[in-house]
N, C-alpha and C. Protein backbone atom coordinates (compact mmCIF):
# COMPACT_ATOMS: atom_id res chain seq x y z
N UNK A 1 32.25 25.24 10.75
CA UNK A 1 30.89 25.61 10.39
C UNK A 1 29.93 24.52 10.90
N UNK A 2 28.66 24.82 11.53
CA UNK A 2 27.77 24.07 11.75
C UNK A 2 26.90 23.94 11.08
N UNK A 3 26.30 22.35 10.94
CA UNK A 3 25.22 21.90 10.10
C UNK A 3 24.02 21.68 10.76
N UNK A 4 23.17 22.28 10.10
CA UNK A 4 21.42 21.96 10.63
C UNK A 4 21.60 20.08 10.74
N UNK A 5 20.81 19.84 11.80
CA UNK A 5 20.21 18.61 11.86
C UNK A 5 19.19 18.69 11.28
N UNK A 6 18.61 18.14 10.50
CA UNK A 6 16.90 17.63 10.26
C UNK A 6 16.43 16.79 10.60
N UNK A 7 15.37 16.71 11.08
CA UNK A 7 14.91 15.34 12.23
C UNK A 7 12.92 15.29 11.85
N UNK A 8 12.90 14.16 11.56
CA UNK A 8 11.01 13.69 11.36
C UNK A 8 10.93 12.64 12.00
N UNK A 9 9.42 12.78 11.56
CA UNK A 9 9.14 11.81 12.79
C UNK A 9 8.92 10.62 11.88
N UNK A 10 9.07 9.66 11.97
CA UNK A 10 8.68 8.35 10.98
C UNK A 10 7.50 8.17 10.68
N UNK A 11 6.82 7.88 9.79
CA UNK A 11 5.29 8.13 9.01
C UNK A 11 4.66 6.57 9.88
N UNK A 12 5.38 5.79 10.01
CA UNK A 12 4.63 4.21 11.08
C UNK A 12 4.43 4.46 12.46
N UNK A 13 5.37 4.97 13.03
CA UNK A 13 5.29 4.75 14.41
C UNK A 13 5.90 6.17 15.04
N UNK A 14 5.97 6.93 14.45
CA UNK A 14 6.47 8.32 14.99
C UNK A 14 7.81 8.53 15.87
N UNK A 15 8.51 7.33 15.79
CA UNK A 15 9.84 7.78 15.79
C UNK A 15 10.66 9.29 15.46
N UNK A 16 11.49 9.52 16.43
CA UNK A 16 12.38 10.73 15.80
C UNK A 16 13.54 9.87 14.42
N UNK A 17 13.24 10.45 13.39
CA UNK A 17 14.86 9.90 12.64
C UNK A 17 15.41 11.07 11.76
N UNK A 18 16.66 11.18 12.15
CA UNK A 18 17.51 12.12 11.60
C UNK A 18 17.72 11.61 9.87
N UNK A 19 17.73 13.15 9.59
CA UNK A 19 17.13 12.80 8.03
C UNK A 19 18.87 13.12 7.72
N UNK A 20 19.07 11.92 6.94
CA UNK A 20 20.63 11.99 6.80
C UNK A 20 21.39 10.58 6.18
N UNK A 21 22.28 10.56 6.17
CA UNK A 21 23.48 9.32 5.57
C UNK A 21 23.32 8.23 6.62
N UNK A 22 22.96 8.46 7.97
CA UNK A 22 22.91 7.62 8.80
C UNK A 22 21.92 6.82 8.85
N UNK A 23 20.75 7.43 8.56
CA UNK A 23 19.37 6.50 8.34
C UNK A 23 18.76 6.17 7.13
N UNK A 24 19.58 4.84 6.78
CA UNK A 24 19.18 4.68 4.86
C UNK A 24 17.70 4.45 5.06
N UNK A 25 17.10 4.04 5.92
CA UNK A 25 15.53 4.18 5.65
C UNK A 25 14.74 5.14 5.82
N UNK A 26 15.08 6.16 5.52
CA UNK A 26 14.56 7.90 6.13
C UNK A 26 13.11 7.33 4.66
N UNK A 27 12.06 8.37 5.05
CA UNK A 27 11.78 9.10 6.35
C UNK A 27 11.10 7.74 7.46
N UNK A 28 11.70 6.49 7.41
CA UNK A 28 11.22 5.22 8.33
C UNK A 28 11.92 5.50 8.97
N UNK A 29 11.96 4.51 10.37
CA UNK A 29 13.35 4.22 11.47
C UNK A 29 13.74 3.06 10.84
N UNK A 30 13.43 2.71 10.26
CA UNK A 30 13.94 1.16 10.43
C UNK A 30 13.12 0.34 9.20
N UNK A 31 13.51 -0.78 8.74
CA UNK A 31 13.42 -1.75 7.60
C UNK A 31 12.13 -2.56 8.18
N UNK A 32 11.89 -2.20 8.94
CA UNK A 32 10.62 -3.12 9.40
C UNK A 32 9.21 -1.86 9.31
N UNK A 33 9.21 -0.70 9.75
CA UNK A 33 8.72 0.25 9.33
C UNK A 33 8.04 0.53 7.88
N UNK A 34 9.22 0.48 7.34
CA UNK A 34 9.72 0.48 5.67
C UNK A 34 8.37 -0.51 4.93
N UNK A 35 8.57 -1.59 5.71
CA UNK A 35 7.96 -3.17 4.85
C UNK A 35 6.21 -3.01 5.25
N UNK A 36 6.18 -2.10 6.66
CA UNK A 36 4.61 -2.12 6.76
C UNK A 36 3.82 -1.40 5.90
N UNK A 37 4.91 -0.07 5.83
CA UNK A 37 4.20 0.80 5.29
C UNK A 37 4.28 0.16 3.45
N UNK A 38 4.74 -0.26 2.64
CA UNK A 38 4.97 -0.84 1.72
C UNK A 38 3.70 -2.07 1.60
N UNK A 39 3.53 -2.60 2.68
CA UNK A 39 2.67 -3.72 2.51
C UNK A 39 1.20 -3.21 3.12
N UNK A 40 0.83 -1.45 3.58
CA UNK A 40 -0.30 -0.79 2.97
C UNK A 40 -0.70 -0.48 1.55
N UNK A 41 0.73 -0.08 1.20
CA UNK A 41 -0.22 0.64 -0.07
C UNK A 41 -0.33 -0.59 -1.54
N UNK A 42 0.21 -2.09 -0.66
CA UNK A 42 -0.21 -3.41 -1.30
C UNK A 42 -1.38 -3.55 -1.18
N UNK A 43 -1.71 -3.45 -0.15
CA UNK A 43 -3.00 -3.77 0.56
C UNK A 43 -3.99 -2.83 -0.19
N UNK A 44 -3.59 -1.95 -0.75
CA UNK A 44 -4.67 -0.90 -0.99
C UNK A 44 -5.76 -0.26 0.14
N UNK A 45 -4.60 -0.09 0.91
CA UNK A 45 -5.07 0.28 2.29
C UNK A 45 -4.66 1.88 2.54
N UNK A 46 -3.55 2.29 1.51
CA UNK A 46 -3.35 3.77 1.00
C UNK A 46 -3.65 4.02 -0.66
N UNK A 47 -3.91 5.23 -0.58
CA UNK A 47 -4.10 5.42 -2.52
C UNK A 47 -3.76 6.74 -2.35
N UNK A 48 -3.86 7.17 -3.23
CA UNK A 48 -3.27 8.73 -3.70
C UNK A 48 -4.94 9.37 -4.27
N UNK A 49 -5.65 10.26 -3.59
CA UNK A 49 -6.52 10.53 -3.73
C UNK A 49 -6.76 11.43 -5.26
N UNK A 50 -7.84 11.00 -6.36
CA UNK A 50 -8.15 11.19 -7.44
C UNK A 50 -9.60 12.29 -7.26
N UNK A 51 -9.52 13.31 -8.13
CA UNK A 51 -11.06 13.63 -8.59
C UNK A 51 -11.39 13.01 -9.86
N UNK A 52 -10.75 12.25 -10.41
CA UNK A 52 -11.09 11.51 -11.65
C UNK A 52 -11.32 9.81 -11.56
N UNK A 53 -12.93 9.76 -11.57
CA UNK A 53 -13.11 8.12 -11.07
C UNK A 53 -12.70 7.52 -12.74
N UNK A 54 -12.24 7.89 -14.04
CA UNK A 54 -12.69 7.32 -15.06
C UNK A 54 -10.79 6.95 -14.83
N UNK A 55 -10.62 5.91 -15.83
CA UNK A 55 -9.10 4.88 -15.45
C UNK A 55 -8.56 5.58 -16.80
N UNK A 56 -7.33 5.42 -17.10
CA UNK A 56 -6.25 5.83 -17.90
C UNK A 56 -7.17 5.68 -19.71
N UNK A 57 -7.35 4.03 -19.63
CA UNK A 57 -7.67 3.40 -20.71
C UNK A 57 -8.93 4.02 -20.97
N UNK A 58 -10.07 3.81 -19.83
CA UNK A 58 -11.27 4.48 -20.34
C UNK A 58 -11.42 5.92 -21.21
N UNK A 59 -10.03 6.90 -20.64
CA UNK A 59 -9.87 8.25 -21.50
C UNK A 59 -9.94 7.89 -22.58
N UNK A 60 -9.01 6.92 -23.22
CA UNK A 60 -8.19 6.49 -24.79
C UNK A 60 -9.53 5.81 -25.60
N UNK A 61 -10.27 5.25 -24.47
CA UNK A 61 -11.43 4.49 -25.47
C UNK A 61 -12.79 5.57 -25.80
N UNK A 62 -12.33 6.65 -25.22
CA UNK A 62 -13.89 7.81 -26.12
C UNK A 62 -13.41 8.48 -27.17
N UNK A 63 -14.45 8.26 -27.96
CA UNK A 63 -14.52 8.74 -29.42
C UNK A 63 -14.60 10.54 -29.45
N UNK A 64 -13.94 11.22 -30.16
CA UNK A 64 -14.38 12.80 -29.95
C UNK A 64 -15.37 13.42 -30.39
């Protein structure tokens, strides 16, 4: 029986990497990939886009 390959492209540098047992850094190529993209969303250079500007705590601190 044959198995699908799955293959992406790496989110840093657009590498092909086979999505699989072989590439423990999927969906990266590589551990250096891995550390940039990691040391964006340090940077706060990625975020996860909000329609809610008010913070967790600010909810808990209004009175009803």
């Amino acid at each position: 029986m044959e198995q699908d390959i799955t293959v992406v492209n790496c989110p840093n540098c657009g590498k092909p990497v086979i999505w699989g047992e072989e590439s423990p850094y999927r969906p990266f190529c590589s551990k250096r990939c891995q550390l940039i993209d990691l040391g964006e969303w340090a940077d706060e250079e990625k975020r996860i886009p909000s329609n809610d500007d008010m913070s967790e705590s600010d909810s808990w601190s209004e009175e009803p």
